[in-house]
N, C-alpha and C. Protein backbone atom coordinates (compact mmCIF):
# COMPACT_ATOMS: atom_id res chain seq x y z
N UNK A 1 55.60 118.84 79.93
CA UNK A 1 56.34 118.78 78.69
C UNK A 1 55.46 119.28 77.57
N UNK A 2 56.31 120.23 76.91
CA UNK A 2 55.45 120.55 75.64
C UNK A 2 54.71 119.48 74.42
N UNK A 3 53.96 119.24 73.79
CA UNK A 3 53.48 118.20 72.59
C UNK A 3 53.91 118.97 71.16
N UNK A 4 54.11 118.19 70.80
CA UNK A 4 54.31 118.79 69.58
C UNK A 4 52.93 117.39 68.51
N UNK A 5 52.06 118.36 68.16
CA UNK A 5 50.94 117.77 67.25
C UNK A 5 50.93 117.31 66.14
N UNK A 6 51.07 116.00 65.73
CA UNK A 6 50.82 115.49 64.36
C UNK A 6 49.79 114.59 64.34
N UNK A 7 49.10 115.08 62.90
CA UNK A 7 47.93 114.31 62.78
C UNK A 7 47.91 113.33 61.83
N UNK A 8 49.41 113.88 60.63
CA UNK A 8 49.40 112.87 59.64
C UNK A 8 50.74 112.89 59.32
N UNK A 9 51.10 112.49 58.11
CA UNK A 9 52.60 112.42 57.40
C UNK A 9 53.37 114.02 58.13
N UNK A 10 54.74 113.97 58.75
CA UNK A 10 55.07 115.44 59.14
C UNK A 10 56.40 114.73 58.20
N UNK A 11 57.17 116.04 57.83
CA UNK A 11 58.34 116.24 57.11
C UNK A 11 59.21 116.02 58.47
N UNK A 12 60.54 116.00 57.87
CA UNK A 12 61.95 115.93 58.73
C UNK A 12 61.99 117.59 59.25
N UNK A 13 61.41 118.30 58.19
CA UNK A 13 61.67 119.76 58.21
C UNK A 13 61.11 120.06 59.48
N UNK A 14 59.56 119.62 59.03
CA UNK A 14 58.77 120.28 60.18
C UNK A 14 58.63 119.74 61.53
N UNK A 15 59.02 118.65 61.99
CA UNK A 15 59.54 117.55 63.19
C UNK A 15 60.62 118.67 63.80
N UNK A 16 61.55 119.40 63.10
CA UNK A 16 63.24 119.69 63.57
C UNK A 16 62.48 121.91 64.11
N UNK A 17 61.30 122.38 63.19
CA UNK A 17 60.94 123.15 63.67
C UNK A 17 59.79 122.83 65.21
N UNK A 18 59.34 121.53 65.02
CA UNK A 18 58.80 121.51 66.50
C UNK A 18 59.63 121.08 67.75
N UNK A 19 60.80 120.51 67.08
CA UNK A 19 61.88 120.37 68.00
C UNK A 19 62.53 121.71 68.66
N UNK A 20 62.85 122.46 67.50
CA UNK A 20 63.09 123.59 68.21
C UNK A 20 62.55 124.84 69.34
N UNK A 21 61.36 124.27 69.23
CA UNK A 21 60.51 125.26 70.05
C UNK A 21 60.42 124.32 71.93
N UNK A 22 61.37 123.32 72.00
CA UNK A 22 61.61 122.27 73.14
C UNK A 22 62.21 123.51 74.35
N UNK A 23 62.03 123.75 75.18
CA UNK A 23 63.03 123.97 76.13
C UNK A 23 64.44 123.31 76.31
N UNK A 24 65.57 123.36 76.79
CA UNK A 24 66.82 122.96 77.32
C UNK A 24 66.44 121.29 77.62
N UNK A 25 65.88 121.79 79.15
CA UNK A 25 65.20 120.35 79.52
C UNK A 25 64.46 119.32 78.90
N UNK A 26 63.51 119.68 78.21
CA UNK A 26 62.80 118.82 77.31
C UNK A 26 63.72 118.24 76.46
N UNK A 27 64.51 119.32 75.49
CA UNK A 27 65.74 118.95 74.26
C UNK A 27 66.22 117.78 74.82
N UNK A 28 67.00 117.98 76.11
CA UNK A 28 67.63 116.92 76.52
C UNK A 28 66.54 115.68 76.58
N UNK A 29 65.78 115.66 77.15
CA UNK A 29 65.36 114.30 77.92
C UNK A 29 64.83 113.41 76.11
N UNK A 30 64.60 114.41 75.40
CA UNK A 30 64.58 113.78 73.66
C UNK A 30 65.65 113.00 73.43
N UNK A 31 66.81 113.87 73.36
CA UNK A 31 68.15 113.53 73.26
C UNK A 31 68.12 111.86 73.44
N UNK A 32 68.02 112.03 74.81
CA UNK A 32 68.55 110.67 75.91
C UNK A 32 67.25 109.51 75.12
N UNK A 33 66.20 109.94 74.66
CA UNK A 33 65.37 108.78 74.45
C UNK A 33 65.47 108.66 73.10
N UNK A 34 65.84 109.20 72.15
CA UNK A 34 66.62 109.23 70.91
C UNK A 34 67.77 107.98 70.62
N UNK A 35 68.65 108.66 71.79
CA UNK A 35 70.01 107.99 71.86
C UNK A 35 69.38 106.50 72.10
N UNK A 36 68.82 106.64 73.60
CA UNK A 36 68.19 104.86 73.46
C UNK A 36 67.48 103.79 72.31
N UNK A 37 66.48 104.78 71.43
CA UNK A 37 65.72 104.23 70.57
C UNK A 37 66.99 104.05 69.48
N UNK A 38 67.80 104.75 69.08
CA UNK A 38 69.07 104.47 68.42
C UNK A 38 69.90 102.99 68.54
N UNK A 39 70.45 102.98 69.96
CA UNK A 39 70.83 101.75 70.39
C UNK A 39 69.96 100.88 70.39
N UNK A 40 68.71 101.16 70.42
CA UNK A 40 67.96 99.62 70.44
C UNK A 40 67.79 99.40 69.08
N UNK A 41 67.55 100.22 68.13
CA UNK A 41 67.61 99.77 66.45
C UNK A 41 68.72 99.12 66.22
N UNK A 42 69.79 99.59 66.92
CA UNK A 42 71.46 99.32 66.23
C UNK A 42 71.93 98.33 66.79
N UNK A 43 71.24 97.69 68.04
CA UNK A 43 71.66 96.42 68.63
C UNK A 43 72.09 95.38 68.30
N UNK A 44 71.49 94.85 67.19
CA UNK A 44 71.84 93.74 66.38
C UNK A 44 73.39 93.45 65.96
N UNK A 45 73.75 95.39 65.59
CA UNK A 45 75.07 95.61 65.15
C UNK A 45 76.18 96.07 66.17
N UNK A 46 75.79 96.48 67.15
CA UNK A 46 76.79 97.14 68.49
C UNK A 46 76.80 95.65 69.25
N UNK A 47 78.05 96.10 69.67
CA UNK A 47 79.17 94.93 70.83
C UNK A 47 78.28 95.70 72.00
N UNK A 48 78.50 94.68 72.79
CA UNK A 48 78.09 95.30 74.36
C UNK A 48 78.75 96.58 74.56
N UNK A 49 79.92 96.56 74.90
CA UNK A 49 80.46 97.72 74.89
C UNK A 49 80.24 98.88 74.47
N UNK A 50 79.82 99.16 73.31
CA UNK A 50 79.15 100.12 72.30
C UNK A 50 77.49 100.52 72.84
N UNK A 51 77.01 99.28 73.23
CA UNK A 51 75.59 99.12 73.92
C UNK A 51 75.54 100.27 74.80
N UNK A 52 76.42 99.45 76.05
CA UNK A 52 76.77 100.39 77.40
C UNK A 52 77.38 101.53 77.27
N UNK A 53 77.90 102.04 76.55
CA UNK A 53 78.30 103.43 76.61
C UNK A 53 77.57 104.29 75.51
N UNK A 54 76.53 103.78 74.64
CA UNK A 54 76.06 104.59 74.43
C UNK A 54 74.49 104.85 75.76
N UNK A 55 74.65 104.20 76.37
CA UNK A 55 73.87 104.06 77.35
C UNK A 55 73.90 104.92 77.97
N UNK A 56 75.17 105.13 78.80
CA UNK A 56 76.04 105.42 79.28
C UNK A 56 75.98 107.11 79.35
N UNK A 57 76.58 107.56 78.06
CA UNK A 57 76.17 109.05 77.50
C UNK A 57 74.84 109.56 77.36
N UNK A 58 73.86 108.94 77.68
CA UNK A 58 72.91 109.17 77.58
C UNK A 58 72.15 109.80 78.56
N UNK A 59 72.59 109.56 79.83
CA UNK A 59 72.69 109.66 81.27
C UNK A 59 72.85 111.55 81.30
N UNK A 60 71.75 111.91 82.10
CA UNK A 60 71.97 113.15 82.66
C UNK A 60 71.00 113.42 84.25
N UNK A 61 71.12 114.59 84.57
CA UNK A 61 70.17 114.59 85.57
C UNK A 61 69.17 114.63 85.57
N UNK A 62 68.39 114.01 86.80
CA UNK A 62 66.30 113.92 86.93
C UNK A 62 66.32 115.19 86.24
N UNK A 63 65.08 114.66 85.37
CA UNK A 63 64.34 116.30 85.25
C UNK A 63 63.89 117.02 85.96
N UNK A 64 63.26 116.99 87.23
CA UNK A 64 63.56 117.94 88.61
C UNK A 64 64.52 118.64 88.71
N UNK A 65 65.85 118.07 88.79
CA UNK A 65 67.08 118.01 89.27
C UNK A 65 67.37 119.24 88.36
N UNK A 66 67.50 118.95 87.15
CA UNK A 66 67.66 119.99 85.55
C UNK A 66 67.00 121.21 85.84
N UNK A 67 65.70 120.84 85.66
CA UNK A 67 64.80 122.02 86.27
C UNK A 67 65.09 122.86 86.82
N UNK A 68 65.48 122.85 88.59
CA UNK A 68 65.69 123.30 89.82
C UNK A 68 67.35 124.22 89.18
N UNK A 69 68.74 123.69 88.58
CA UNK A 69 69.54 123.90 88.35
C UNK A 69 69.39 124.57 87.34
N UNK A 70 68.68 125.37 86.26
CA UNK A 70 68.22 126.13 85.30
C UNK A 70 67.60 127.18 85.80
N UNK A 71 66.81 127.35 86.85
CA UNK A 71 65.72 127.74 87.37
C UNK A 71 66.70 129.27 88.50
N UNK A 72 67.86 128.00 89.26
CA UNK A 72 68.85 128.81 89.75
C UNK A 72 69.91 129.24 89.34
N UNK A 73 69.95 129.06 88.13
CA UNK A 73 71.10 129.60 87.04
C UNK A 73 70.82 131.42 86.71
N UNK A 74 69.26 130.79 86.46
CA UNK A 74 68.26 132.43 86.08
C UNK A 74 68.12 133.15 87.12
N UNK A 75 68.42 132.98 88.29
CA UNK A 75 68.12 133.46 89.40
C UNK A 75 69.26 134.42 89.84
N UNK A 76 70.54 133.62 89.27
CA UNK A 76 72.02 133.86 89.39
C UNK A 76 72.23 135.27 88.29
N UNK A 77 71.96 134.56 87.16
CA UNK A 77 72.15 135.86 86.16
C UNK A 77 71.06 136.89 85.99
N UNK A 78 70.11 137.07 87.37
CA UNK A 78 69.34 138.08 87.86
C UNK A 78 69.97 138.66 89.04
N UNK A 79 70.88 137.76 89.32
CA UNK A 79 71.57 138.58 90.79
C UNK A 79 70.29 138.58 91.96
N UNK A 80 69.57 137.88 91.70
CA UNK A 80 68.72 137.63 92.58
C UNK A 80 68.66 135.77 93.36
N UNK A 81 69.87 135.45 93.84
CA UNK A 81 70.03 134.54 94.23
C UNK A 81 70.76 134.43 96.03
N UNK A 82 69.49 133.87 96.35
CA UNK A 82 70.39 133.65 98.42
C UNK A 82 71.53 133.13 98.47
N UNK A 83 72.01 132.87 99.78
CA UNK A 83 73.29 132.23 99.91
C UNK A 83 73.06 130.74 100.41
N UNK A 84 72.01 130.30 100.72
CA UNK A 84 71.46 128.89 100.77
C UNK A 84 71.06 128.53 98.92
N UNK A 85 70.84 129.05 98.28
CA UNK A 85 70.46 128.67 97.14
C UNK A 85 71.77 129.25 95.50
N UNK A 86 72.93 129.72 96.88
CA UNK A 86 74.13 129.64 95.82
C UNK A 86 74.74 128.23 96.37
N UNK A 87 74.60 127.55 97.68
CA UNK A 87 75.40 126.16 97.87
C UNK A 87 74.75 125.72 97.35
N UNK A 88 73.16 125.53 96.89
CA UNK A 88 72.55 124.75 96.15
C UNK A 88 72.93 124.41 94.64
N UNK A 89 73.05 125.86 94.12
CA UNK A 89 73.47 125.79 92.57
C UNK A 89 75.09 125.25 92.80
N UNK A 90 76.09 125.12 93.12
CA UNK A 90 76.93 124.95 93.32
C UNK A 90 76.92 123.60 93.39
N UNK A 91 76.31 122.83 94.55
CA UNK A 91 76.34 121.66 94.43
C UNK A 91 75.69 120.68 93.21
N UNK A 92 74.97 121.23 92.45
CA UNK A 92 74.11 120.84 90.98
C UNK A 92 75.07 120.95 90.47
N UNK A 93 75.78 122.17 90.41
CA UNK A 93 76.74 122.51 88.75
C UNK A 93 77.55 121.27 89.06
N UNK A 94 78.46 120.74 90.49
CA UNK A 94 79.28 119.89 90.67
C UNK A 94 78.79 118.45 90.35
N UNK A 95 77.71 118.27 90.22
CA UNK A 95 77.13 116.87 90.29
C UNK A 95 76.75 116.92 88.28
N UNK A 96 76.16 118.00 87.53
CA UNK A 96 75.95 118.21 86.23
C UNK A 96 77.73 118.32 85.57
N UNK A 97 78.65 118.96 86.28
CA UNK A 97 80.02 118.78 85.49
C UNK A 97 80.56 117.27 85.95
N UNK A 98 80.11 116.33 86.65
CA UNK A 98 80.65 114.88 86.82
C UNK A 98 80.22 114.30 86.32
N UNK A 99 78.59 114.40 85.53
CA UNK A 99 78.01 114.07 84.90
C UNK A 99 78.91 114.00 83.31
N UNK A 100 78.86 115.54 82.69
CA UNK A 100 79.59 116.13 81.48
C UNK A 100 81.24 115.58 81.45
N UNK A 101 81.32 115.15 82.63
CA UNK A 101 83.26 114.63 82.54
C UNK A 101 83.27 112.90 82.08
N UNK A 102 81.83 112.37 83.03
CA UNK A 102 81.67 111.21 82.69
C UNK A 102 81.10 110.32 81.66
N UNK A 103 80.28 111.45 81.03
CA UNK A 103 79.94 111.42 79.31
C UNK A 103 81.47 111.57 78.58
N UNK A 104 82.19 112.14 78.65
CA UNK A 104 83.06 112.94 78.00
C UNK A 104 84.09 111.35 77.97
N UNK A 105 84.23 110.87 79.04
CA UNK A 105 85.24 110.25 79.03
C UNK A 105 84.24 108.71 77.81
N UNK A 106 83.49 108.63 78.21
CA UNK A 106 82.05 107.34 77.88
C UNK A 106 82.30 107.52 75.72
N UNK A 107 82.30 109.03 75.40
CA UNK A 107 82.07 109.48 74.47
C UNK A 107 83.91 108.87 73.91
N UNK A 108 85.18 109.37 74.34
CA UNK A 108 86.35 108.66 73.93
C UNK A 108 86.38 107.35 74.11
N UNK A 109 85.44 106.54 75.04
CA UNK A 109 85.41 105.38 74.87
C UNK A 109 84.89 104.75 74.02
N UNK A 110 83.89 105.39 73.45
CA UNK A 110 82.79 105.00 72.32
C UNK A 110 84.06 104.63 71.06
N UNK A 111 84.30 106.44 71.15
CA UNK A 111 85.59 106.52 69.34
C UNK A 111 86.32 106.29 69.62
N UNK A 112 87.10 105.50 70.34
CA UNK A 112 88.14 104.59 70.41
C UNK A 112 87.25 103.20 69.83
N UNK A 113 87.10 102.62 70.23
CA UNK A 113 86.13 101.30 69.68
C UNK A 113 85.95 101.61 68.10
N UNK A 114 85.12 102.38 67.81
CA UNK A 114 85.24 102.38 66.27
C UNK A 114 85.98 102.86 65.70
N UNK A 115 87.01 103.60 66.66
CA UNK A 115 88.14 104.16 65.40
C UNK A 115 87.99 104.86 64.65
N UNK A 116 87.02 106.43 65.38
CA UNK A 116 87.03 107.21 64.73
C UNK A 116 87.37 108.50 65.25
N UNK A 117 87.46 109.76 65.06
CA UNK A 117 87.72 110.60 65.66
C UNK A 117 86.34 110.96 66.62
N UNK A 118 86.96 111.79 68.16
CA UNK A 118 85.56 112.27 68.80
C UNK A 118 84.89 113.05 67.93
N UNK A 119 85.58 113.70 67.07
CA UNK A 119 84.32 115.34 66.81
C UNK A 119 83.51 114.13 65.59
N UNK A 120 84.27 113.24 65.05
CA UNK A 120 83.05 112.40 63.77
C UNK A 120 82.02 112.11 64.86
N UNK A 121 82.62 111.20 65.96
CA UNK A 121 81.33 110.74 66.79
C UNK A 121 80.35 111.31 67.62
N UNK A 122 80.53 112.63 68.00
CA UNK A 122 79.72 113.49 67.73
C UNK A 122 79.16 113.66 67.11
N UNK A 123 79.31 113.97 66.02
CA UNK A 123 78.48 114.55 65.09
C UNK A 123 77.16 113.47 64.42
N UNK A 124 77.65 111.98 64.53
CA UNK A 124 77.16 110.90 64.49
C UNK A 124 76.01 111.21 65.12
N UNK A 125 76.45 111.45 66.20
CA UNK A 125 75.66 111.20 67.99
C UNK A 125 74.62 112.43 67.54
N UNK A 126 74.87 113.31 66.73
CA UNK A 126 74.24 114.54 67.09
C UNK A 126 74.50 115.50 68.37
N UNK A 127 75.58 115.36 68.69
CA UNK A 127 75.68 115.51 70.31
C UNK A 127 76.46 117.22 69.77
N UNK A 128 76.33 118.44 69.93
CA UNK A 128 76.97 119.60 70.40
C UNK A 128 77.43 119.72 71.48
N UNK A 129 78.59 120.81 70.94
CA UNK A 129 79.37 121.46 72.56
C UNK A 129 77.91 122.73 72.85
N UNK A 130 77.92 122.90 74.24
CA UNK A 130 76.79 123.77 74.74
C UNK A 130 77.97 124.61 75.42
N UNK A 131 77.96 125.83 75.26
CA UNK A 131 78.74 127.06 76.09
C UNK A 131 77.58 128.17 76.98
N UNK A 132 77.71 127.82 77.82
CA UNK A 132 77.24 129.00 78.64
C UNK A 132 78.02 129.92 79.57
């Protein structure tokens, strides 16, 4: 994993430019420990429910797992990919979109509870749509 170096006071500014220089993988696994350090500040104020599903959404694949499925994505859009390692990507993408369906549904469960719209709670969440 990349470091990003501070030695003293860093700005919001300059935190969001060392963020950006994260890989996919890294971004995420921030994300997910973000989201947790979030819920554990906000605990006091979240219902269980709110607890567990932001929990919940937080959830993605091992970083191996990410890795390996990125790794054969690039491999794919090199056209340089076997046919043992297209059932492979295949079976990732299927296990990463059950993942994304089961956030998805976790995420209307969330804004239902507070009664707000998904795209507010998103945006709350910090959470983007990713298109590839």
């Amino acid at each position: 994993m990349k470091g990003i170096a501070v030695t003293s006071h860093i700005s919001i500014e300059d935190l969001l430019r060392g963020i950006e220089q994260l890989d996919a993988q890294e971004f995420d696994q921030m994300i997910a420990v973000l989201l947790r350090l979030r819920a554990s500040r906000r605990s006091t104020s979240l219902s269980e429910p709110e607890s567990s599903l932001l929990l919940a959404i937080s959830q993605s694949l091992a970083p191996d797992r990410m890795a390996r499925y990125q790794a054969l994505v690039s491999k794919r859009k090199a056209e340089q990919l076997e046919p043992a390692e297209q059932d492979e990507l295949i079976r990732l993408t299927d296990e990463w979109e059950l993942l994304t369906a089961q956030r998805m549904q976790h995420l209307i469960g969330l804004a239902a509870i507070r009664n707000i719209p998904l795209e507010q709670l998103c945006a709350e969440l910090g959470i983007e749509a990713v298109y590839e």
